[in-house]
Structure formats: C-alpha cells, structure tokens
PDB file of N, CA and C in Angstrom:
ATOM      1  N   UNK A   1      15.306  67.254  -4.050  1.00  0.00           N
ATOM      2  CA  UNK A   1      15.172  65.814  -4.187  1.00  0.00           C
ATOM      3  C   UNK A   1      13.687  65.460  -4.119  1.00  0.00           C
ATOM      4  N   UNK A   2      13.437  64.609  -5.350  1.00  0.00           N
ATOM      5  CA  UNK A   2      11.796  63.937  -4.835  1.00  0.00           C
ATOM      6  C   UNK A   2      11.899  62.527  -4.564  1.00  0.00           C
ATOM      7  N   UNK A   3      10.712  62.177  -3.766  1.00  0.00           N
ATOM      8  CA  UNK A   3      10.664  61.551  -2.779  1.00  0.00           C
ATOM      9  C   UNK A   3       9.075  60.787  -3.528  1.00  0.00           C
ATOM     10  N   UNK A   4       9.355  59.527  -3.912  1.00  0.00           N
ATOM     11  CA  UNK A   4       8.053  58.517  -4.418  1.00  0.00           C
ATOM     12  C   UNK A   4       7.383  58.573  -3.343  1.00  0.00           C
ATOM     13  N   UNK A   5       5.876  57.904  -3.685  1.00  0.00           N
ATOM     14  CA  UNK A   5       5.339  57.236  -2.549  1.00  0.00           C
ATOM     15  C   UNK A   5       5.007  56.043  -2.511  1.00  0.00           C
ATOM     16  N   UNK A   6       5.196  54.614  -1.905  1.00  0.00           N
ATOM     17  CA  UNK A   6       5.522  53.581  -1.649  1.00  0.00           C
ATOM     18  C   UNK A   6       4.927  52.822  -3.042  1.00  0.00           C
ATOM     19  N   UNK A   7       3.685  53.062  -3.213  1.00  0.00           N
ATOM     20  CA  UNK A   7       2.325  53.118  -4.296  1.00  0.00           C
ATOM     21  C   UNK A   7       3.521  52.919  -5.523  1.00  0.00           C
ATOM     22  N   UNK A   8       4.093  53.807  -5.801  1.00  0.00           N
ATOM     23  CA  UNK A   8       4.985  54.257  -6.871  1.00  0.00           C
ATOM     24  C   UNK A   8       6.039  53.251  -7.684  1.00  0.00           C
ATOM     25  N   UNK A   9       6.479  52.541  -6.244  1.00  0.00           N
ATOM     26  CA  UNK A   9       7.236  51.668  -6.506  1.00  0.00           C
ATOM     27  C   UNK A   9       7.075  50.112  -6.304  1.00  0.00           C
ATOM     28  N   UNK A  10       6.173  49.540  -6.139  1.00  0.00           N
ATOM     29  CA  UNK A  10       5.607  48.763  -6.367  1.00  0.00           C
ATOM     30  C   UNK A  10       4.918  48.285  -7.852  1.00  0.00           C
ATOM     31  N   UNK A  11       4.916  47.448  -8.086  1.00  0.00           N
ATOM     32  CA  UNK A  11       4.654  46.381  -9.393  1.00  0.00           C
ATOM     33  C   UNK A  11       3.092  45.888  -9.228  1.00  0.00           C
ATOM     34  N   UNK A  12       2.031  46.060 -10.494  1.00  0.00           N
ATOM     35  CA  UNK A  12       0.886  45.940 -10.271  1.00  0.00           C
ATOM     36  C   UNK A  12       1.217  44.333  -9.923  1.00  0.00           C
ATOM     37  N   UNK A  13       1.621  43.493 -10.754  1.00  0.00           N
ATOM     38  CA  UNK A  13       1.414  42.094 -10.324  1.00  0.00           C
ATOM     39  C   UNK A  13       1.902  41.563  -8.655  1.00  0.00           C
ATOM     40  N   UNK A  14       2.698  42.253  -8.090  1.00  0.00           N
ATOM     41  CA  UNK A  14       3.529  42.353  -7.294  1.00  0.00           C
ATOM     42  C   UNK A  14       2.649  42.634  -5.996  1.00  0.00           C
ATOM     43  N   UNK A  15       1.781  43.915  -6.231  1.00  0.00           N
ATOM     44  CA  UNK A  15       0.649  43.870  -5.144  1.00  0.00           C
ATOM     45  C   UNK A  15      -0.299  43.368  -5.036  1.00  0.00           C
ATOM     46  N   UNK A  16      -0.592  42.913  -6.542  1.00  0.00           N
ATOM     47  CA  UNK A  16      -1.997  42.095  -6.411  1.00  0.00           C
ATOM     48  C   UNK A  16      -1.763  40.624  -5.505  1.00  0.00           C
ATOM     49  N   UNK A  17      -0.437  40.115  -5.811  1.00  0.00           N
ATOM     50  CA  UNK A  17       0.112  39.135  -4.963  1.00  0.00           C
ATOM     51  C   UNK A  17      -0.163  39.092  -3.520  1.00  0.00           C
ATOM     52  N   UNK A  18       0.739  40.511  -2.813  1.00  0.00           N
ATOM     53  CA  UNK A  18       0.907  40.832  -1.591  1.00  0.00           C
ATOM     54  C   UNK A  18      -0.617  40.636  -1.289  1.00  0.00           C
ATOM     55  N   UNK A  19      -1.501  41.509  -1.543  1.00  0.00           N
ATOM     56  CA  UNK A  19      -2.666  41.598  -1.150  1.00  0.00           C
ATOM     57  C   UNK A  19      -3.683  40.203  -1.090  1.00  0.00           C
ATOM     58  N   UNK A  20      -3.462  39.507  -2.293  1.00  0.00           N
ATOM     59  CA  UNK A  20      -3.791  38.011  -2.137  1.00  0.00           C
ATOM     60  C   UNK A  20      -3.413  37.770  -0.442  1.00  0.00           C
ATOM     61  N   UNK A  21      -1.904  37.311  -0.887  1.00  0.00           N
ATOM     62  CA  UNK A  21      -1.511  36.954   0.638  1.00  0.00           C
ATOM     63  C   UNK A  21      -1.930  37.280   1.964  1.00  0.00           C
ATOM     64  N   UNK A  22      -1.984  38.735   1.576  1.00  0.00           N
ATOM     65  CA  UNK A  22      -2.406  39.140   3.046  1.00  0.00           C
ATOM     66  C   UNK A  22      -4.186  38.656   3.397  1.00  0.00           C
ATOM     67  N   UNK A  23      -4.812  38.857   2.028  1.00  0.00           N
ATOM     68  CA  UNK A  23      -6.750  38.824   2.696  1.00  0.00           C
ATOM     69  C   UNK A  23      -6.366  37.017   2.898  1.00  0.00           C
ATOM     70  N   UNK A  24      -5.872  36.515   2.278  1.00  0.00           N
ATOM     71  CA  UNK A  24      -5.866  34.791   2.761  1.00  0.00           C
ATOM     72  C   UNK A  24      -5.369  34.721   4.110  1.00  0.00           C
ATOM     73  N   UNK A  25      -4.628  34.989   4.953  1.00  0.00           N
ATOM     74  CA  UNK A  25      -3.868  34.752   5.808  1.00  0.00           C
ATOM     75  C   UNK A  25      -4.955  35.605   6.894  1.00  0.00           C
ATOM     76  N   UNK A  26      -5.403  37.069   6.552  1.00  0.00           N
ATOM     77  CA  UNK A  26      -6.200  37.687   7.490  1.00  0.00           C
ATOM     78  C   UNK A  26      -7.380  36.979   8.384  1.00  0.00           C
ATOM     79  N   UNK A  27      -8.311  36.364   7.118  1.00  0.00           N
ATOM     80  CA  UNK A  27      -9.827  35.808   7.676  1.00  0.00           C
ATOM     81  C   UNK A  27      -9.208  34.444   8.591  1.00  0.00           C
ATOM     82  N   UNK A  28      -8.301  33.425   8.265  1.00  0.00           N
ATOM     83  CA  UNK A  28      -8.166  32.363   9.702  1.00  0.00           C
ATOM     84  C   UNK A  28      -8.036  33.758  10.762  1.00  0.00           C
ATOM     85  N   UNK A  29      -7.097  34.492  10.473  1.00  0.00           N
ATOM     86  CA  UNK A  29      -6.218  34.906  11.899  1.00  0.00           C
ATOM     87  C   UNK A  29      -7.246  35.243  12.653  1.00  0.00           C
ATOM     88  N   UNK A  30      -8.636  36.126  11.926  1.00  0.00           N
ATOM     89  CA  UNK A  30      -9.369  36.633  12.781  1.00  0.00           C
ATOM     90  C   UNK A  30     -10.409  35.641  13.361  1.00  0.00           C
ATOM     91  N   UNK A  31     -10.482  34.845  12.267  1.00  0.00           N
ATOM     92  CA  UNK A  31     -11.566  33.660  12.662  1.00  0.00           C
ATOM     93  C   UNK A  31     -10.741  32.973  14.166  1.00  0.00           C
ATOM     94  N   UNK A  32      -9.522  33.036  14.290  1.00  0.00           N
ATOM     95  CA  UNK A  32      -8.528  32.108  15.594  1.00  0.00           C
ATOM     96  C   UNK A  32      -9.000  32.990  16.902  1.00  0.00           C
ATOM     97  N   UNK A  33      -8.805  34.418  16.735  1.00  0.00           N
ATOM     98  CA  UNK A  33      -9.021  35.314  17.665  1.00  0.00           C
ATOM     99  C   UNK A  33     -10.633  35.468  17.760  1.00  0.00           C
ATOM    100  N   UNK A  34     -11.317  34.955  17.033  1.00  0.00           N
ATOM    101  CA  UNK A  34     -12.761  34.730  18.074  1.00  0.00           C
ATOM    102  C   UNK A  34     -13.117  34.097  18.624  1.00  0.00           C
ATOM    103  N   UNK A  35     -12.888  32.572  17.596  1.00  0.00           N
ATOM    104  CA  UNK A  35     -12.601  31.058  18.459  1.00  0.00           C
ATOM    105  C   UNK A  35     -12.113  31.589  20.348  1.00  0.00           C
ATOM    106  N   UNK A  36     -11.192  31.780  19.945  1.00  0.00           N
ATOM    107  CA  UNK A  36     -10.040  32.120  21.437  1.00  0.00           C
ATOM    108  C   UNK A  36     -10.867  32.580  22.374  1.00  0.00           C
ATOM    109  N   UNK A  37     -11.191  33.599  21.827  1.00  0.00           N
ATOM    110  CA  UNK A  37     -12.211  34.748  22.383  1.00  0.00           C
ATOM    111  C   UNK A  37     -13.062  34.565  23.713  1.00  0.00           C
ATOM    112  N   UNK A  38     -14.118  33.417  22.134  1.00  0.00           N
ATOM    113  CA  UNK A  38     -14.994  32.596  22.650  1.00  0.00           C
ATOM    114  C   UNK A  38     -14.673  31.580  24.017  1.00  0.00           C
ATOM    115  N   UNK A  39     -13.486  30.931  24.024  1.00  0.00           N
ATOM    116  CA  UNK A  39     -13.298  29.792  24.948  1.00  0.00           C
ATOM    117  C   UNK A  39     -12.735  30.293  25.853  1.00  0.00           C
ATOM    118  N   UNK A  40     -12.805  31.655  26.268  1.00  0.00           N
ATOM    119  CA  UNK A  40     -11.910  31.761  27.614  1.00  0.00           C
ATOM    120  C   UNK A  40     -12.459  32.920  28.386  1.00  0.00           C
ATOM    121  N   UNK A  41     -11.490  32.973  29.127  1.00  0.00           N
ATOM    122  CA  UNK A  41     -12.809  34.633  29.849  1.00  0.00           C
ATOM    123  C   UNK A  41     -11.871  35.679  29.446  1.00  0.00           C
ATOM    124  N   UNK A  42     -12.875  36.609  29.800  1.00  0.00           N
ATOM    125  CA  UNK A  42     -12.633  37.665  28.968  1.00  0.00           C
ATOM    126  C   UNK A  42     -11.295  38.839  29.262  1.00  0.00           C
ATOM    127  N   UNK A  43     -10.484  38.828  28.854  1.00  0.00           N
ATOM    128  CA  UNK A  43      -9.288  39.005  29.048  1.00  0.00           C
ATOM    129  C   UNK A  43      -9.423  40.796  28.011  1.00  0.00           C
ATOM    130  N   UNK A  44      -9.641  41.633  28.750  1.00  0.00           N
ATOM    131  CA  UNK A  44      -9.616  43.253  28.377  1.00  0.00           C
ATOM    132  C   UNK A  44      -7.922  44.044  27.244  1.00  0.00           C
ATOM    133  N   UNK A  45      -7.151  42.970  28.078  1.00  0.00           N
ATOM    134  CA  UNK A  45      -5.779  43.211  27.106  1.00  0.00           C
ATOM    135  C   UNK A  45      -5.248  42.689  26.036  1.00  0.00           C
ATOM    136  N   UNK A  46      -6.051  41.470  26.043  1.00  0.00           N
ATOM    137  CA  UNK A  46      -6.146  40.624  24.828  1.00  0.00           C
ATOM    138  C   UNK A  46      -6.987  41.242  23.821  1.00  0.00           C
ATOM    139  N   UNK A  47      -8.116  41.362  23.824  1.00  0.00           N
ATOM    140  CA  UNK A  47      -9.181  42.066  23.434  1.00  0.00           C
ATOM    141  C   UNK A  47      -8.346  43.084  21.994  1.00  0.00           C
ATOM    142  N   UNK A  48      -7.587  44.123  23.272  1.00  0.00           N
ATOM    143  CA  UNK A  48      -7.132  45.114  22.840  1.00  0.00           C
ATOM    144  C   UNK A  48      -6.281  45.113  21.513  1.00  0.00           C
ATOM    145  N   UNK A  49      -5.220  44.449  22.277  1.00  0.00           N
ATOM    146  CA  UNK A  49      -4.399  43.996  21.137  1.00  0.00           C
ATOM    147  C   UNK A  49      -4.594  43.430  19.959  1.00  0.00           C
ATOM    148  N   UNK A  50      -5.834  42.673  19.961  1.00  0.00           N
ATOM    149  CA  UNK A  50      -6.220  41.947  18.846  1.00  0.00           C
ATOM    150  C   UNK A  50      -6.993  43.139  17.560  1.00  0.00           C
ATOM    151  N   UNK A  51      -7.745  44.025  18.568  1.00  0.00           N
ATOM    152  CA  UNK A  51      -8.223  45.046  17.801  1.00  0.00           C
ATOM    153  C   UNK A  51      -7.318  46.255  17.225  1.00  0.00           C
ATOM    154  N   UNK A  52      -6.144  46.056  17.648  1.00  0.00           N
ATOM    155  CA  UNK A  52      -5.129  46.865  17.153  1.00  0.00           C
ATOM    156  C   UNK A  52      -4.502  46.368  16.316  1.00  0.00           C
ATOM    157  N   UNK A  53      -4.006  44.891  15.936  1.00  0.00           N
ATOM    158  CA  UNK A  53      -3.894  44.536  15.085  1.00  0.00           C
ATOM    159  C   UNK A  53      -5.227  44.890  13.540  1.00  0.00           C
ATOM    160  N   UNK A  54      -6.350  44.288  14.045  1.00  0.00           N
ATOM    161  CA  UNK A  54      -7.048  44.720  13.100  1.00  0.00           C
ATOM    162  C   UNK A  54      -7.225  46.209  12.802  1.00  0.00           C
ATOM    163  N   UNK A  55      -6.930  47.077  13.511  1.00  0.00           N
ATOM    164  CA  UNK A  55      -6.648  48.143  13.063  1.00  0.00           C
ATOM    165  C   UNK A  55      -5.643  48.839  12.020  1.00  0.00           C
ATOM    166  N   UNK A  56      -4.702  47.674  12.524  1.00  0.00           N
ATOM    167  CA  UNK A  56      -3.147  48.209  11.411  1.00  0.00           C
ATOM    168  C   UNK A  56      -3.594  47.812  10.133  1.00  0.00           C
ATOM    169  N   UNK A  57      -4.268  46.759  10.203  1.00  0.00           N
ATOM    170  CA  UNK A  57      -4.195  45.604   8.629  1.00  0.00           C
ATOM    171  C   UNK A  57      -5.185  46.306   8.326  1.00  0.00           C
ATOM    172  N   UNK A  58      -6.484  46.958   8.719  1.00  0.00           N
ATOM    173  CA  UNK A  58      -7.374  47.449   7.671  1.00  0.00           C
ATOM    174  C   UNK A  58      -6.965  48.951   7.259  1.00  0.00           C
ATOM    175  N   UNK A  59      -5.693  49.623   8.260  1.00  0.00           N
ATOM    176  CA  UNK A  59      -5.343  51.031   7.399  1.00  0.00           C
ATOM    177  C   UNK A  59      -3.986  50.425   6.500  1.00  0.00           C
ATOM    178  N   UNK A  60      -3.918  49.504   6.395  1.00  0.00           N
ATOM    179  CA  UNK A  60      -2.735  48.931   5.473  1.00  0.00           C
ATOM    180  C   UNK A  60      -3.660  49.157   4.342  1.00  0.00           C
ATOM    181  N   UNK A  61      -4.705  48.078   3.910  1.00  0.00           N
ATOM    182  CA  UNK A  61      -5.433  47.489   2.871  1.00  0.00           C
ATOM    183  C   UNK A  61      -6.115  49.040   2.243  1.00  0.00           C
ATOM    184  N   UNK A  62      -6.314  50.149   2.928  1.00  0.00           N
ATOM    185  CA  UNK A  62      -7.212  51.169   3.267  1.00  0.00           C
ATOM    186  C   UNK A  62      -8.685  51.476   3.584  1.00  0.00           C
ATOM    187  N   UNK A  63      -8.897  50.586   3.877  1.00  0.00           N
ATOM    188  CA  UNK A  63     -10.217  50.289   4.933  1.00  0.00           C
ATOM    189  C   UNK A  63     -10.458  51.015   5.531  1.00  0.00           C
ATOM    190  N   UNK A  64     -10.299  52.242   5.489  1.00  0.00           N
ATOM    191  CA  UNK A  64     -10.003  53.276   6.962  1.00  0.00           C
ATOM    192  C   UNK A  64     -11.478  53.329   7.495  1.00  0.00           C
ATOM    193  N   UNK A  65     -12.884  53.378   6.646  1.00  0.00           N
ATOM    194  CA  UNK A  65     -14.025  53.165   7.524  1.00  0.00           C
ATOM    195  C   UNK A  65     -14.127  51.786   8.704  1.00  0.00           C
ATOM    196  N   UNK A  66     -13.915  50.737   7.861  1.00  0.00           N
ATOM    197  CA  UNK A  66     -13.575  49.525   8.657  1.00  0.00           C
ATOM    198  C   UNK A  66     -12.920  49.594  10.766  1.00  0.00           C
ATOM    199  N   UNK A  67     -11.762  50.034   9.684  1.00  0.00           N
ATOM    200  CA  UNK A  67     -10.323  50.206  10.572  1.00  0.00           C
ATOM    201  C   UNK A  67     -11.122  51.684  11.850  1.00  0.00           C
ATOM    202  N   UNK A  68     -11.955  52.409  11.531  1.00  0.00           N
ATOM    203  CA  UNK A  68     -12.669  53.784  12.186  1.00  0.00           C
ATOM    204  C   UNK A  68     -13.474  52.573  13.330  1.00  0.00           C
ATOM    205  N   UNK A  69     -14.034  51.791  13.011  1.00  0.00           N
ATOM    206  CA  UNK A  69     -15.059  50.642  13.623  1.00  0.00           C
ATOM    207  C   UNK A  69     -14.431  50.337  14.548  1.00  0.00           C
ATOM    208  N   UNK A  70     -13.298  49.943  14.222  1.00  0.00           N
ATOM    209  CA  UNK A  70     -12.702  48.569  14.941  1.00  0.00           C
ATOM    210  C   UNK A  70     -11.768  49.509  16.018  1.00  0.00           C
ATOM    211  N   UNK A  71     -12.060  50.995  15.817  1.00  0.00           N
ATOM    212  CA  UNK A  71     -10.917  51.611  16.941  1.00  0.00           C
ATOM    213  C   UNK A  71     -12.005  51.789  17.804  1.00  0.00           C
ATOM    214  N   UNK A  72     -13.597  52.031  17.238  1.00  0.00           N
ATOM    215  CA  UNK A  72     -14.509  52.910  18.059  1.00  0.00           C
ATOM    216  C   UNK A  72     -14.565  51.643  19.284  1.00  0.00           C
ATOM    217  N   UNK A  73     -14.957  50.070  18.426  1.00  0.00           N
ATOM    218  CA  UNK A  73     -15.048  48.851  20.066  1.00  0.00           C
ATOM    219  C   UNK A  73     -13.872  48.713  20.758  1.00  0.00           C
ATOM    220  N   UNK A  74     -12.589  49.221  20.342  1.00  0.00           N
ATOM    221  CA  UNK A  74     -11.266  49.366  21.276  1.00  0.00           C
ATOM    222  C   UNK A  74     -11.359  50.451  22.658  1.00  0.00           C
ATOM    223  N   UNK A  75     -12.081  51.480  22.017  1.00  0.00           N
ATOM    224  CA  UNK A  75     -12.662  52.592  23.109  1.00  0.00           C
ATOM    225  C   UNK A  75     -13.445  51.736  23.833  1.00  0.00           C
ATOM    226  N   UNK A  76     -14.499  51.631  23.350  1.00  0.00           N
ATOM    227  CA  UNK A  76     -15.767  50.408  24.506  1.00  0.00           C
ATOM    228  C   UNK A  76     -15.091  49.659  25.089  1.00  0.00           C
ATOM    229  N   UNK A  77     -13.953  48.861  24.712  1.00  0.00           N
ATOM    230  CA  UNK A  77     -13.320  48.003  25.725  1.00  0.00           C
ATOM    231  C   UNK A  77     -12.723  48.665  26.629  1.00  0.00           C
ATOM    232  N   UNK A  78     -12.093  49.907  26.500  1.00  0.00           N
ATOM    233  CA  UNK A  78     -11.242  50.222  27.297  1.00  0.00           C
ATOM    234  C   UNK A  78     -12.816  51.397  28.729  1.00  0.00           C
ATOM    235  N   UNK A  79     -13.770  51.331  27.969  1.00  0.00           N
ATOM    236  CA  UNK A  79     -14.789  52.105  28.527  1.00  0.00           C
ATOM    237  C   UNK A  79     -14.998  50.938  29.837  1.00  0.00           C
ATOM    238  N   UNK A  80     -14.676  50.403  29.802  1.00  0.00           N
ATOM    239  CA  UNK A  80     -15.504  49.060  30.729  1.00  0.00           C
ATOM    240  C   UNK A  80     -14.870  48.864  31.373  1.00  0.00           C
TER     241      UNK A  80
END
C-alpha cells in the first residue's frame, strides 16, 4: 500500500487560501501576546507557551530556521 504525503493531497488554490488565513490571523495573535507581555509581569509559563505555539505555526508554514529561534529563547526562559 502507498501512503501520500499530506502536500499530495491538497489543492494549489486550496493552500494558497489556508496559508492566507493562517499569516493573517498569525501577526494580531503575536502582536496580542506582546501587548500582554508588555502589561504584566513576567509570567515564565506564559512566556513558554506562547513560544510553543510559535513554534508549531512556524514548523507548520516550514520556517524551521525561524521556528530553531524561537525554541533557542524557550531554552533562555526556561534557563532563568
């Protein structure tokens, strides 16, 4: 039996969509989580989570240098 890979079955117009959607929806979310950031004290588990999110969404998009960044200041947070 063969086995596609996700890539495969997907519709060019179809991802160009998804991907629309997703970079529109990304820049508030992250722009909310600095705002936030900014106005409160500094909360180490929040932090975290937020950078794990940005971690998922930039190995979604394949960002993986990006997404390499954003794990290395997850370490620094957790260094502290």
């Amino acid at each position: 039996m063969r086995y596609h890979s996700p890539q495969a079955v997907v519709f060019p117009d179809s991802a160009k969509l998804h991907h629309y959607s997703a970079m529109s929806n990304f820049a508030p979310a992250v722009k909310l989580m600095l705002d936030d950031s900014l106005t409160r004290t500094e909360d180490p588990c929040q932090a975290l989570v937020g950078c794990t999110l940005i971690i998922c969404f930039e190995m979604l998009i394949g960002d993986h240098q990006r997404a390499t960044k954003h794990a290395q200041g997850g370490f620094t947070v957790l260094k502290q």
